[in-house]
Protein backbone atom coordinates (compact mmCIF):
# COMPACT_ATOMS: atom_id res chain seq x y z
CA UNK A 1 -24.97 9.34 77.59
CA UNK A 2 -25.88 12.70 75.24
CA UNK A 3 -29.52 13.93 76.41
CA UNK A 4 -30.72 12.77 72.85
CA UNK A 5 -29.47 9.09 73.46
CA UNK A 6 -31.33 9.34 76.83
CA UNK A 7 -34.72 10.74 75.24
CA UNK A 8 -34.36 7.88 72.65
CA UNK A 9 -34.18 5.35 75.23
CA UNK A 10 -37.26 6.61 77.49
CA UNK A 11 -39.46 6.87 74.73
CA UNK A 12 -38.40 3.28 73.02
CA UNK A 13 -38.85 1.80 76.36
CA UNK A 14 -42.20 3.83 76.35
CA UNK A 15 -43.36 1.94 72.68
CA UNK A 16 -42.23 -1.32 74.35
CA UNK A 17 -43.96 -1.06 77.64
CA UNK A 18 -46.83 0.46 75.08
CA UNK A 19 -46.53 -2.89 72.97
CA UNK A 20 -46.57 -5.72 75.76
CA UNK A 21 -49.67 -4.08 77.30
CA UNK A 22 -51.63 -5.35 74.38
CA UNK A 23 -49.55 -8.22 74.13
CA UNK A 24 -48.05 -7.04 70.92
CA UNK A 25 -43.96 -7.28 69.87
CA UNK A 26 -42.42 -4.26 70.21
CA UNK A 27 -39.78 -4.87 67.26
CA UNK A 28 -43.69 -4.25 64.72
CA UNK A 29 -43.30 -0.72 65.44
CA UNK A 30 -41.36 1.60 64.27
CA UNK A 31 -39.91 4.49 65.67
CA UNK A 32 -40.13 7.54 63.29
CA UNK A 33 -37.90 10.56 65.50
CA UNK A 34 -39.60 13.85 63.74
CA UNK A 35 -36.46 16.07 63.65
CA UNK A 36 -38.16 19.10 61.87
CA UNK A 37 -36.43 22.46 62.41
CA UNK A 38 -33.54 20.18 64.05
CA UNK A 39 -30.01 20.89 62.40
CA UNK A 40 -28.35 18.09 60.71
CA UNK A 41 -25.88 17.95 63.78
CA UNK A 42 -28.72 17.05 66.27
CA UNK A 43 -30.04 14.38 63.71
CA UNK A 44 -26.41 13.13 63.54
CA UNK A 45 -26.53 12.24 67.20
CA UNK A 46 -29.38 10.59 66.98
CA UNK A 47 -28.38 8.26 63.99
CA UNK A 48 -25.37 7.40 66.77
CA UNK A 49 -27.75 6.59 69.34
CA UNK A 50 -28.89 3.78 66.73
CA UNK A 51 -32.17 5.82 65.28
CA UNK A 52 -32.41 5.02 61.96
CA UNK A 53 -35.76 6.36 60.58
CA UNK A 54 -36.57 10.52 60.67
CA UNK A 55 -39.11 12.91 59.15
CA UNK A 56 -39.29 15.80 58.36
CA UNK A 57 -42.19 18.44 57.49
CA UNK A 58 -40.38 20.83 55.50
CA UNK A 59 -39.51 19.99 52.09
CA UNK A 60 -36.61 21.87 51.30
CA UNK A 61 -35.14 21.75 54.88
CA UNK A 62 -35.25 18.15 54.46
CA UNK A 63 -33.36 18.04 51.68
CA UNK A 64 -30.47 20.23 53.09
CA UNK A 65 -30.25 17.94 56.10
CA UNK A 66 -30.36 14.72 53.60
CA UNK A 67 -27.89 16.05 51.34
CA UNK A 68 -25.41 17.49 54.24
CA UNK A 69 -25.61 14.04 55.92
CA UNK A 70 -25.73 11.76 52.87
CA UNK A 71 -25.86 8.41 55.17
CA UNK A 72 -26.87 5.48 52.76
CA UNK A 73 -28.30 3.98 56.39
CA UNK A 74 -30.78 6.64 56.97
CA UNK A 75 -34.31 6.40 55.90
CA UNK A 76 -36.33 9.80 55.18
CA UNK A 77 -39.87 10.11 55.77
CA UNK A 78 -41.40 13.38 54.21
CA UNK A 79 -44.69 14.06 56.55
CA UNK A 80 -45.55 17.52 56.23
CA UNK A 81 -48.22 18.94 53.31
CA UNK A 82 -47.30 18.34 49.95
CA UNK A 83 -47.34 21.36 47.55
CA UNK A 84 -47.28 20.26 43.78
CA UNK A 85 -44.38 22.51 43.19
CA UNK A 86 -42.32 21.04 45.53
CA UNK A 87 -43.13 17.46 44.53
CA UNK A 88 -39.76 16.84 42.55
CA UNK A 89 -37.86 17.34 45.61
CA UNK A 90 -39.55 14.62 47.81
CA UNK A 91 -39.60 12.60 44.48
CA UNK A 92 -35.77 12.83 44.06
CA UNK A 93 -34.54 12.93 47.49
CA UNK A 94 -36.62 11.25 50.17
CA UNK A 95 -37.27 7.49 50.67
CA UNK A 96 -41.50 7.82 52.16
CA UNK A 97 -44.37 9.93 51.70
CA UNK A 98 -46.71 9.92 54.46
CA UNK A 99 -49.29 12.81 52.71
CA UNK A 100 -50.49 11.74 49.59
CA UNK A 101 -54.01 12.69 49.60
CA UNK A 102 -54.65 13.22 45.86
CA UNK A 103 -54.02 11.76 42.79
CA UNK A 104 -52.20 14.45 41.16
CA UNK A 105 -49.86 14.66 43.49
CA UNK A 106 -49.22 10.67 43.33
CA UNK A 107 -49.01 11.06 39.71
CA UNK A 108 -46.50 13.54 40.05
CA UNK A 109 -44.35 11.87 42.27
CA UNK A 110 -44.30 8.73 40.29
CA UNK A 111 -43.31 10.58 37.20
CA UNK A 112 -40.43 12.34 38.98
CA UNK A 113 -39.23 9.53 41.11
CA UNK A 114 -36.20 8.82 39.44
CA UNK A 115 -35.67 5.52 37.62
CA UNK A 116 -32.25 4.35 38.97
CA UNK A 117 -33.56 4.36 42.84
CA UNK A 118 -36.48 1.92 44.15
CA UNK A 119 -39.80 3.25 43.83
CA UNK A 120 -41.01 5.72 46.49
CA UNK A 121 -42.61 4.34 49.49
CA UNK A 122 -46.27 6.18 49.97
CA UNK A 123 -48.77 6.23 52.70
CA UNK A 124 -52.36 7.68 52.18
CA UNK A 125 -53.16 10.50 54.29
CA UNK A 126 -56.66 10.17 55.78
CA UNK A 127 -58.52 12.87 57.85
CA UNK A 128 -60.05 10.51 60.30
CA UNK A 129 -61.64 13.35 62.64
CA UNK A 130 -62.89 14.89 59.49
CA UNK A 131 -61.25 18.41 60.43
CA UNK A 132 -61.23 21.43 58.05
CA UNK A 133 -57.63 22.49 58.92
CA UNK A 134 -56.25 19.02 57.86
CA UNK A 135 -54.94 17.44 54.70
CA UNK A 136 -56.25 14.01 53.93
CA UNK A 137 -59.05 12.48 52.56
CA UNK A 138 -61.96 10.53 54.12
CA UNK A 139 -62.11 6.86 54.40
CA UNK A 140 -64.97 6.48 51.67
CA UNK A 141 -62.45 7.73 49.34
CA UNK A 142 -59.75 5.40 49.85
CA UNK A 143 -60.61 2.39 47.72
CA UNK A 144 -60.62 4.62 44.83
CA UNK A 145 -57.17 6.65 45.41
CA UNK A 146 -55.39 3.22 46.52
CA UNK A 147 -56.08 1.55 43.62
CA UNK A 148 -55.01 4.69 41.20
CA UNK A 149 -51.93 5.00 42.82
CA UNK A 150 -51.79 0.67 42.99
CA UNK A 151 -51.27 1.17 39.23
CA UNK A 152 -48.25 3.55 39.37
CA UNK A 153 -45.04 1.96 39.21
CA UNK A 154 -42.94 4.18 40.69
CA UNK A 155 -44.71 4.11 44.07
CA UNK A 156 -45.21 1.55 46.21
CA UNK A 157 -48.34 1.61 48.39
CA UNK A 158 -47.33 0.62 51.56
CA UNK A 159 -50.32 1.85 53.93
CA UNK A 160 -51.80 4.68 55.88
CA UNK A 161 -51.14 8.07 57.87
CA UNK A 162 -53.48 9.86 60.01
CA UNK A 163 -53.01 12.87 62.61
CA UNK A 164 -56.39 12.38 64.61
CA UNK A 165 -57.64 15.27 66.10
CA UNK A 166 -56.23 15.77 69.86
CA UNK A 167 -58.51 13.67 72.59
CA UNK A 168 -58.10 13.89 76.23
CA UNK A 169 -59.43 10.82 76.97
CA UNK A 170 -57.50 7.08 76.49
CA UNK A 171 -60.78 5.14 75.15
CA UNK A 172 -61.84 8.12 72.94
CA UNK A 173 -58.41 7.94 71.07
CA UNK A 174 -58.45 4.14 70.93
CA UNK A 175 -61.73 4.58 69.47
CA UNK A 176 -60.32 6.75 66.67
CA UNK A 177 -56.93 4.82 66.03
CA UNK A 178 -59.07 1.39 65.70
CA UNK A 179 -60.92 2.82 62.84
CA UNK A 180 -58.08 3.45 61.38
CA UNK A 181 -57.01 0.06 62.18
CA UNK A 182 -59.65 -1.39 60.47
CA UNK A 183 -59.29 0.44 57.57
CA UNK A 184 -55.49 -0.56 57.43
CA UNK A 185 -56.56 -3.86 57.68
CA UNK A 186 -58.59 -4.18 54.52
CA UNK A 187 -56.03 -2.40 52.95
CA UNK A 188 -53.91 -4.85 53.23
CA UNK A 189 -55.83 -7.93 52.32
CA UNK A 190 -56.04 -6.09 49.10
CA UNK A 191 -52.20 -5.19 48.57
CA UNK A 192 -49.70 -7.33 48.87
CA UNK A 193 -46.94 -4.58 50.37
CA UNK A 194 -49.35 -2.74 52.50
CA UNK A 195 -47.57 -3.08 56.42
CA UNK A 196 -47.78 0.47 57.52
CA UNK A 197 -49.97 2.28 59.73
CA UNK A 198 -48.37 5.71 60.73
CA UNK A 199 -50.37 6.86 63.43
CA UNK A 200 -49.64 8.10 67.40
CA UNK A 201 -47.70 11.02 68.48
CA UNK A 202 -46.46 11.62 72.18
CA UNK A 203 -50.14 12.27 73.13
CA UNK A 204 -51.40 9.25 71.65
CA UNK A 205 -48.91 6.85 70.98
CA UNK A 206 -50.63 4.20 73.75
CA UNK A 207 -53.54 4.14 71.93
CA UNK A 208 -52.32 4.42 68.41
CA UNK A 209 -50.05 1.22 69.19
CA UNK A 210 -53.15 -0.73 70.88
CA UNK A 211 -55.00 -0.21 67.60
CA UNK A 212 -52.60 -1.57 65.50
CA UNK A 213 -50.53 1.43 64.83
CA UNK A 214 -46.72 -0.16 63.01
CA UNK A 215 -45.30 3.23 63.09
CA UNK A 216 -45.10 6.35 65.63
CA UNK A 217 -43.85 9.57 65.10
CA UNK A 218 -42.68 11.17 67.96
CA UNK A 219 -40.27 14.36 68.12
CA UNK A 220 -40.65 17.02 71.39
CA UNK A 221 -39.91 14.04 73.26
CA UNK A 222 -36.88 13.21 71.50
CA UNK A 223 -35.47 16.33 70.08
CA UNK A 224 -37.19 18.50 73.00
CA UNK A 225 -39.56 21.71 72.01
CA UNK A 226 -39.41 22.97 67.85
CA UNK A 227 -37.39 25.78 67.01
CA UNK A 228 -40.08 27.88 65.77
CA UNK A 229 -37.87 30.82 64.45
CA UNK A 230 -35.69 28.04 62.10
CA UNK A 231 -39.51 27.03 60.85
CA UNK A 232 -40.37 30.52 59.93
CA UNK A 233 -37.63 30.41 57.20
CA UNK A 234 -38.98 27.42 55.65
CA UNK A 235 -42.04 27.64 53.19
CA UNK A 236 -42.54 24.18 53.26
């Protein structure tokens, strides 16, 4: 067994022990293995090891690594900051959108998503710990962008994204990920395809997945630590 097949396993065994502690199924969550600044070989091995869903943060490294693989079975998730100028790429080339936190970037996508692929899966980003240094927008907001982007039909709303701020404690970061929760949860009694909450990192998956959390994206723990230099070369 490769040391990536072995990371896999600890931390899906991790979601599942996670999952029946709140008495939830472990199949409703979704492993998303963040394999920024990864090279396309290391995301290869994963995708043996069965992992099926990956992220990445950097827009045009993303692309390399989809293009260079070009596996129909993969599913991209683009989760880093999303620059209008680089909108067309994640439009053309990735299958999610975790960070859509205005609606000129929605608009965007939706008029570059191209028409011969099924309409790009979004998630709106919320700053739930209100921090300056974070994309997202706050919860009083998100009636009013989730109904714009409701409208576009190139996109498919399909739920929320938050990065909480980092919280030592368990019950303050259950605290956190069940306002999301209940946020997500109105959300969807209002749109139809709304079944994703991304939320819960290695830190904070526990929590995240007592909450409610349907997705968690998890990559040191997989991958093991970034490659900082290989990040340094991409702009976004």
């Amino acid at each position: 067994m490769t040391s990536i097949e072995h990371n896999l396993q600890q931390v899906r065994q991790r979601i599942s022990a996670a999952a029946n502690q709140c008495g939830r199924d472990p199949q409703e969550i979704t492993l998303l293995a963040v394999s920024k600044t990864k090279p396309a070989s290391v995301v290869e091995e994963a995708a043996a090891a069965g992992q099926q869903c990956f992220g990445e943060n950097y827009v045009q490294e993303g692309v390399d690594k989809i293009h260079q693989l070009a596996d129909p079975a993969l599913v991209w998730h683009f989760i880093g900051p999303l620059q209008s100028n680089k909108s067309r790429l994640v439009a053309e080339s990735f299958d999610w959108c975790h960070t859509v936190d205005r609606l000129r970037i929605a608009t965007r996508l939706n008029e570059q998503r191209p028409e011969n692929i099924a309409p790009l899966n979004v998630l709106i980003q919320i700053n739930i710990s209100d921090e300056q240094s974070k994309s997202g927008i706050p919860l009083a907001e998100l009636d009013e962008l989730a109904q714009a982007i409701a409208q576009l039909p190139r996109l498919r709303l399909r739920g929320l994204m938050a990065i909480p701020a980092p919280e030592q404690e368990y019950e303050r970061q259950l605290a956190v990920c069940q306002q999301m929760a209940a946020a997500f949860n109105t959300l969807q009694k209002a749109y139809p395809d709304v079944d994703t909450l991304s939320l819960g990192m290695s830190d904070d998956m526990e929590a995240a997945i007592a909450a409610g959390s349907t997705m968690v994206r998890i990559g040191t723990a997989i991958f093991g630590a970034r490659d900082y230099g290989s990040a340094a070369n991409h702009n976004n």
